[in-house]
PDB file of N, CA and C in Angstrom:
ATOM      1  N   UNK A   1      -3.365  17.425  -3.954  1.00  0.00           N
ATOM      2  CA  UNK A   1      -3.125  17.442  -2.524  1.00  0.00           C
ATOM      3  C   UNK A   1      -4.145  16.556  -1.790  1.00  0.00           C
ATOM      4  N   UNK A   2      -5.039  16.987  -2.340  1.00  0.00           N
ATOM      5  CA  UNK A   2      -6.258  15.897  -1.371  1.00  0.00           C
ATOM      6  C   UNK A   2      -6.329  13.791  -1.802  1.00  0.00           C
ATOM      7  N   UNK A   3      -5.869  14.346  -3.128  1.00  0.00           N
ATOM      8  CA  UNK A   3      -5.641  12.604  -3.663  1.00  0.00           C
ATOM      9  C   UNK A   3      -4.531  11.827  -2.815  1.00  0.00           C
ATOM     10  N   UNK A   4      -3.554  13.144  -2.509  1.00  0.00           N
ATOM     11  CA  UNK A   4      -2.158  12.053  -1.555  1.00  0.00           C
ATOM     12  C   UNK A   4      -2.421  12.234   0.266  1.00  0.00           C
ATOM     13  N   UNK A   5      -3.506  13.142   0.076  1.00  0.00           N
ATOM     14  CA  UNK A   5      -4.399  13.156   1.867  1.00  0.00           C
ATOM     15  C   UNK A   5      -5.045  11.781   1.863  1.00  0.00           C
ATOM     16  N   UNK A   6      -5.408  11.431   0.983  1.00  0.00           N
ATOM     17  CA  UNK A   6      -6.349  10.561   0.977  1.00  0.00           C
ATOM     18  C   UNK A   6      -5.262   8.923   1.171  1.00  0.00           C
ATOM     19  N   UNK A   7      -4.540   8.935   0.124  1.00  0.00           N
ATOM     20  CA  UNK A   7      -3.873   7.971  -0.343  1.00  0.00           C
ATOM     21  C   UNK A   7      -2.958   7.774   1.095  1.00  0.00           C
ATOM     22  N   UNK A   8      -2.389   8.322   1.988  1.00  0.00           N
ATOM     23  CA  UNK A   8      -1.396   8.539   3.139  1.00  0.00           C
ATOM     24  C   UNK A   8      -2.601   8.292   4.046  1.00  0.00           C
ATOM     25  N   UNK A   9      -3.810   8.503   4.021  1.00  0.00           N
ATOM     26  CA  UNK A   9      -4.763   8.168   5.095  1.00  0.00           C
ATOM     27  C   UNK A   9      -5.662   6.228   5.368  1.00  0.00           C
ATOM     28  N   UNK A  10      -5.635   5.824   4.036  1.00  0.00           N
ATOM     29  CA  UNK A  10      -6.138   4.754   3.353  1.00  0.00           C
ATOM     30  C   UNK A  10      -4.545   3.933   4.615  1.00  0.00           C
ATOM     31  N   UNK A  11      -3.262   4.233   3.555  1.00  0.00           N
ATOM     32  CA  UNK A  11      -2.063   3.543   3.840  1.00  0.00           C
ATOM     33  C   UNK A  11      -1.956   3.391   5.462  1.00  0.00           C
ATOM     34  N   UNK A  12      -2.103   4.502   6.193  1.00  0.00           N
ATOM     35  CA  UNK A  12      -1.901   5.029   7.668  1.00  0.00           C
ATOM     36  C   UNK A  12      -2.489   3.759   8.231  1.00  0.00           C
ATOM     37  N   UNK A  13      -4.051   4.033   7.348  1.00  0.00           N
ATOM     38  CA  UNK A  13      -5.462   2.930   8.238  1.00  0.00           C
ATOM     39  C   UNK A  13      -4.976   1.838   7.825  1.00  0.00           C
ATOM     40  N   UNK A  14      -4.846   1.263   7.002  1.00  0.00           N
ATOM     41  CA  UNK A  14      -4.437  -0.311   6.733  1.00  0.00           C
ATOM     42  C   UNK A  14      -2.929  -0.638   7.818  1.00  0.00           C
ATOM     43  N   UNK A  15      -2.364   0.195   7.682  1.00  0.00           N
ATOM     44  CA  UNK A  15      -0.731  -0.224   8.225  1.00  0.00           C
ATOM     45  C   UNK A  15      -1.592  -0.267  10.019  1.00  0.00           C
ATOM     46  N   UNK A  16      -1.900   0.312  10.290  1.00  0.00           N
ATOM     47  CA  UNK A  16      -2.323   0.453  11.845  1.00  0.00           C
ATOM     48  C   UNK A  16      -3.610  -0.854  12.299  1.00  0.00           C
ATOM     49  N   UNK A  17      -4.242  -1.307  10.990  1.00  0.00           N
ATOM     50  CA  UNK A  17      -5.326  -2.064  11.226  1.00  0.00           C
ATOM     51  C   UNK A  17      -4.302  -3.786  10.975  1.00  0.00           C
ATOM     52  N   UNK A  18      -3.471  -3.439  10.723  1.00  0.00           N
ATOM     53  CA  UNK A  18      -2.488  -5.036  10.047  1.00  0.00           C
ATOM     54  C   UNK A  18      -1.893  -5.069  11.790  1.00  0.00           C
ATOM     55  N   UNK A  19      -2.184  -6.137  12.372  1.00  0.00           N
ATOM     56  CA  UNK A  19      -0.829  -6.790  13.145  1.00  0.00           C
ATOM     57  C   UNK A  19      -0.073  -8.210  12.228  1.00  0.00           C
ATOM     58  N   UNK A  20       1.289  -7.926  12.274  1.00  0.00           N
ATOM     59  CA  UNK A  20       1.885  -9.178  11.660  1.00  0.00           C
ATOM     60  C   UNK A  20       2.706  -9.438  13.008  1.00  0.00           C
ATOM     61  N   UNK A  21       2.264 -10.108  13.940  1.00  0.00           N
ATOM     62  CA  UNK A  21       2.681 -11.295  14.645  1.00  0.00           C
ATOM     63  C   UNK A  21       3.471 -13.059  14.508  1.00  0.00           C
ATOM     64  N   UNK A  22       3.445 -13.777  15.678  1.00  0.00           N
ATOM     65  CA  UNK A  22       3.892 -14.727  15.334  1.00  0.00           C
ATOM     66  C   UNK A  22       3.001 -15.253  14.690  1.00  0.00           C
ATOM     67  N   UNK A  23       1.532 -15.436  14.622  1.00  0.00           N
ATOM     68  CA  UNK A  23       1.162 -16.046  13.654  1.00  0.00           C
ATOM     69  C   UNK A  23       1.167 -16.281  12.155  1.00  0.00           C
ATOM     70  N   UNK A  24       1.481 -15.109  11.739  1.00  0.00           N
ATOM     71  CA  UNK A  24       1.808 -15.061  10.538  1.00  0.00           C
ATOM     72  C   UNK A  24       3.152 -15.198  10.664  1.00  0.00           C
ATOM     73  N   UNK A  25       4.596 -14.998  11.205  1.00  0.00           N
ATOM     74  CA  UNK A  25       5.874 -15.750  10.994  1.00  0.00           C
ATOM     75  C   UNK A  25       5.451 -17.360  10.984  1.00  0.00           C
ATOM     76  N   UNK A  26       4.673 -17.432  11.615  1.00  0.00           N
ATOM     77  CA  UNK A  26       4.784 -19.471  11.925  1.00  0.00           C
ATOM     78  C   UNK A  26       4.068 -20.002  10.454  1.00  0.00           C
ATOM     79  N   UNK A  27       3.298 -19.212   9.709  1.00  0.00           N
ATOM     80  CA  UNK A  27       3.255 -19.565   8.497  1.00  0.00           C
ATOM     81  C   UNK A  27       3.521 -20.062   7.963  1.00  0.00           C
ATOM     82  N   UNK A  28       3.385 -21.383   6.695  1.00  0.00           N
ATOM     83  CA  UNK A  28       4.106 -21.989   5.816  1.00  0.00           C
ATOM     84  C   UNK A  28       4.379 -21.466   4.727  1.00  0.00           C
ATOM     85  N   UNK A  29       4.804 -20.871   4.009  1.00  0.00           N
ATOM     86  CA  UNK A  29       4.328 -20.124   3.044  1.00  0.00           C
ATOM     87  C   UNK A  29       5.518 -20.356   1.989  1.00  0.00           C
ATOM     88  N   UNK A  30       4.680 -20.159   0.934  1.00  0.00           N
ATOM     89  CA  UNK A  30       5.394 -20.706  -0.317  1.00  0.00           C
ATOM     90  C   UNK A  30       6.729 -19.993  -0.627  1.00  0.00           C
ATOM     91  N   UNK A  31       7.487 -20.967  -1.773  1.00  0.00           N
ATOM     92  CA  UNK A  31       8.670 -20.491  -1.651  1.00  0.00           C
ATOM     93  C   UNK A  31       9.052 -19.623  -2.323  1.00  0.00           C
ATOM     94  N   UNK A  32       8.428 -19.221  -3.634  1.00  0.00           N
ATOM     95  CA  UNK A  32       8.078 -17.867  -4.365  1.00  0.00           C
ATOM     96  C   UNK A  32       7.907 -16.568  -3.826  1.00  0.00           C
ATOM     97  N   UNK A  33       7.354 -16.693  -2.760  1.00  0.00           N
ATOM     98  CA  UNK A  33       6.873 -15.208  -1.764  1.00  0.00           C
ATOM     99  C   UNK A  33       8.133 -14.442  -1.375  1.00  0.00           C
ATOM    100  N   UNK A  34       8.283 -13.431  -1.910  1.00  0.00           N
ATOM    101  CA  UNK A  34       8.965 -12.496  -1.946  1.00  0.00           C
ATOM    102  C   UNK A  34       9.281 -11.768  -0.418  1.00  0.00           C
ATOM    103  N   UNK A  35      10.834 -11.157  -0.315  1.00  0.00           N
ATOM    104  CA  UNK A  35      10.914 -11.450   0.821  1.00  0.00           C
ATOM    105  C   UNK A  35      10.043 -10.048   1.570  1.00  0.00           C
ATOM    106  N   UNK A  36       9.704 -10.043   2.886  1.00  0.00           N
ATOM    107  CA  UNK A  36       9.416  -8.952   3.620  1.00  0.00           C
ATOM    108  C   UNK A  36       9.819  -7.615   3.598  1.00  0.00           C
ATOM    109  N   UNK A  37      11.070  -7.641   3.273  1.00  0.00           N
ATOM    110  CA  UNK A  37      11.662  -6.341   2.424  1.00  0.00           C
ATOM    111  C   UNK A  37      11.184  -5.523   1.582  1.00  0.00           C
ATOM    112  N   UNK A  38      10.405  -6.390   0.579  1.00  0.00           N
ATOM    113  CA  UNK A  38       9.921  -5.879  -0.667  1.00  0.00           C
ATOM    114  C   UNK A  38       8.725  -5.118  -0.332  1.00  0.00           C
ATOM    115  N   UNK A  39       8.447  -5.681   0.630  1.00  0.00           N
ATOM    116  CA  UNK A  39       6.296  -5.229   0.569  1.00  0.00           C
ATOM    117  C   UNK A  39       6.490  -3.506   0.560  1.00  0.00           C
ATOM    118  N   UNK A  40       7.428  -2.945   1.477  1.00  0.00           N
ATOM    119  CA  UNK A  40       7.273  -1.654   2.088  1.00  0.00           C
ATOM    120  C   UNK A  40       7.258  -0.823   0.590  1.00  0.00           C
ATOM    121  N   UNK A  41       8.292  -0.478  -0.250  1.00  0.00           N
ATOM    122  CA  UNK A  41       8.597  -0.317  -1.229  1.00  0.00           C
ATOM    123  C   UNK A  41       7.407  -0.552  -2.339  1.00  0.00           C
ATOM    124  N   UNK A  42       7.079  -1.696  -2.313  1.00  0.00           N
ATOM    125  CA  UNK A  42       5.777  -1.972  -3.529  1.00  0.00           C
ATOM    126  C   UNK A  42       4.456  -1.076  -3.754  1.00  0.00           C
ATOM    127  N   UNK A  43       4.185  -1.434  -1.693  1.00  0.00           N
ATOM    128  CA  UNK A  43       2.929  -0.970  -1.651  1.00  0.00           C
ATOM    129  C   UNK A  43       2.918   0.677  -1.670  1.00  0.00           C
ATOM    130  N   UNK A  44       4.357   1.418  -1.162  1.00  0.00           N
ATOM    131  CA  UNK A  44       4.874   2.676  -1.584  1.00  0.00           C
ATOM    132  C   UNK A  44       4.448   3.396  -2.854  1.00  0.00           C
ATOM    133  N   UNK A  45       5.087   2.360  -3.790  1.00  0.00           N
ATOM    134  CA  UNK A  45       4.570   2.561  -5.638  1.00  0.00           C
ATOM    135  C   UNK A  45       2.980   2.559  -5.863  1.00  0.00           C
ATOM    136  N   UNK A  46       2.659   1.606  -5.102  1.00  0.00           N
ATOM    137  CA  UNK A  46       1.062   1.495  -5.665  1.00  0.00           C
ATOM    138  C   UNK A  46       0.317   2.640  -4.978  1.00  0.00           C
ATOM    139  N   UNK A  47       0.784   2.622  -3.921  1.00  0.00           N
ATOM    140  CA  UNK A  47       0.043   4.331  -3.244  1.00  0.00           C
ATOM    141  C   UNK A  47       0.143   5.589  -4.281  1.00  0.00           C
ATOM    142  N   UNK A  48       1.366   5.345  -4.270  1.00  0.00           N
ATOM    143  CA  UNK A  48       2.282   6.562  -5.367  1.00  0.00           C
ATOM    144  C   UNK A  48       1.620   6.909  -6.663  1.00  0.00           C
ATOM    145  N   UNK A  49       1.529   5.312  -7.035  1.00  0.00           N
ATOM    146  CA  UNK A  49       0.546   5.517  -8.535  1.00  0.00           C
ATOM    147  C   UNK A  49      -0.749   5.728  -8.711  1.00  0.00           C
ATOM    148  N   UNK A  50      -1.140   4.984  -7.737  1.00  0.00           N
ATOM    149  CA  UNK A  50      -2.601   5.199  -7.431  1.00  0.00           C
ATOM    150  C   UNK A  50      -3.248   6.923  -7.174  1.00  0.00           C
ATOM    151  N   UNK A  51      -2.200   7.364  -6.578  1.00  0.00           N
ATOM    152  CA  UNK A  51      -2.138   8.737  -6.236  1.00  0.00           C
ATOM    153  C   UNK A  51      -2.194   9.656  -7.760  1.00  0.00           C
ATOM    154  N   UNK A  52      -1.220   9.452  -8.427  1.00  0.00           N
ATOM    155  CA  UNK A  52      -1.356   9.921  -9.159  1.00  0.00           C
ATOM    156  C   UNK A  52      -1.913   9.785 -10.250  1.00  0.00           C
ATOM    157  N   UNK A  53      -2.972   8.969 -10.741  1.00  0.00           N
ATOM    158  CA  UNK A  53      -3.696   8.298 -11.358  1.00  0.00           C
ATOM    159  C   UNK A  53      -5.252   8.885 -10.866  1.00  0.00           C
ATOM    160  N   UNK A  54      -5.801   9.058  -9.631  1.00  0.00           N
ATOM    161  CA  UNK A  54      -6.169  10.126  -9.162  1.00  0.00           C
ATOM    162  C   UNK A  54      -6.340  11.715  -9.350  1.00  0.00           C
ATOM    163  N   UNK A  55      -4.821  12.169  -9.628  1.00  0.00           N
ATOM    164  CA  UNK A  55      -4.654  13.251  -9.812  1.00  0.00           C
ATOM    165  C   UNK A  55      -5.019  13.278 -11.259  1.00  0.00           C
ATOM    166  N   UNK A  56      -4.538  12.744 -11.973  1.00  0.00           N
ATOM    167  CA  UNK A  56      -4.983  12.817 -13.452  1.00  0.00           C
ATOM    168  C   UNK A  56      -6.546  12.827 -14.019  1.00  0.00           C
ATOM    169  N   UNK A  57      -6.994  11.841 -13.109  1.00  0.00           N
ATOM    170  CA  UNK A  57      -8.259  11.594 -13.425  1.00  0.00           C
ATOM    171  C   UNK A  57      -9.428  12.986 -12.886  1.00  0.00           C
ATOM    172  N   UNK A  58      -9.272  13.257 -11.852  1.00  0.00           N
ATOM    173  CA  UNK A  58      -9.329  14.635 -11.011  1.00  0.00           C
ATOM    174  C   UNK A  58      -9.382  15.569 -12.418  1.00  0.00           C
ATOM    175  N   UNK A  59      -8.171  16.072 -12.591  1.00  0.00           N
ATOM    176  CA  UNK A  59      -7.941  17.040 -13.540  1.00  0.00           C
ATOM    177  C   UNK A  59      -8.783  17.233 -15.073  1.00  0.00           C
ATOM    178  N   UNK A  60      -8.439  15.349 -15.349  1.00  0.00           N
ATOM    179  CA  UNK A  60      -9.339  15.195 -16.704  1.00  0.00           C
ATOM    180  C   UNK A  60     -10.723  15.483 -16.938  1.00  0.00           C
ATOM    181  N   UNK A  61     -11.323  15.717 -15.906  1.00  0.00           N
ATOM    182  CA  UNK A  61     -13.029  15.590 -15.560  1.00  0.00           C
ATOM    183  C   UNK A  61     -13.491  16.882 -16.052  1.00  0.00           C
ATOM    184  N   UNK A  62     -14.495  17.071 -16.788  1.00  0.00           N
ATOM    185  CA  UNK A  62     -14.763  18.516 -17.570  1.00  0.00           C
ATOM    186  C   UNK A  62     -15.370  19.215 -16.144  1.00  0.00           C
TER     187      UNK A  62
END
């Protein structure tokens, strides 16, 4: 519980500390870069895993 307090608090602060404005649309950016769609979803998983990777590690500790 406290690993996904934590993990939802980290996410909260970064998402609230990010403005993506026009400056970053006016960007050039390569053509590989995956579309904007994807990020929400990814960084979802990596919270997710991270979270629980946490929890494991938590638990494993004598």
């Amino acid at each position: 519980m406290v690993a996904a307090a934590g993990a939802i608090g980290v996410g909260l602060a970064g998402a609230l500390a990010t403005r993506i404005g026009p400056w970053y649309l006016a960007l050039r950016k390569p053509s590989w870069q995956p579309p904007d769609w994807v990020f929400a979803p990814a960084w979802t998983a990596i919270f997710t895993l991270t979270t629980i990777a946490g929890m494991r590690a938590w638990r494993a500790t004598p």
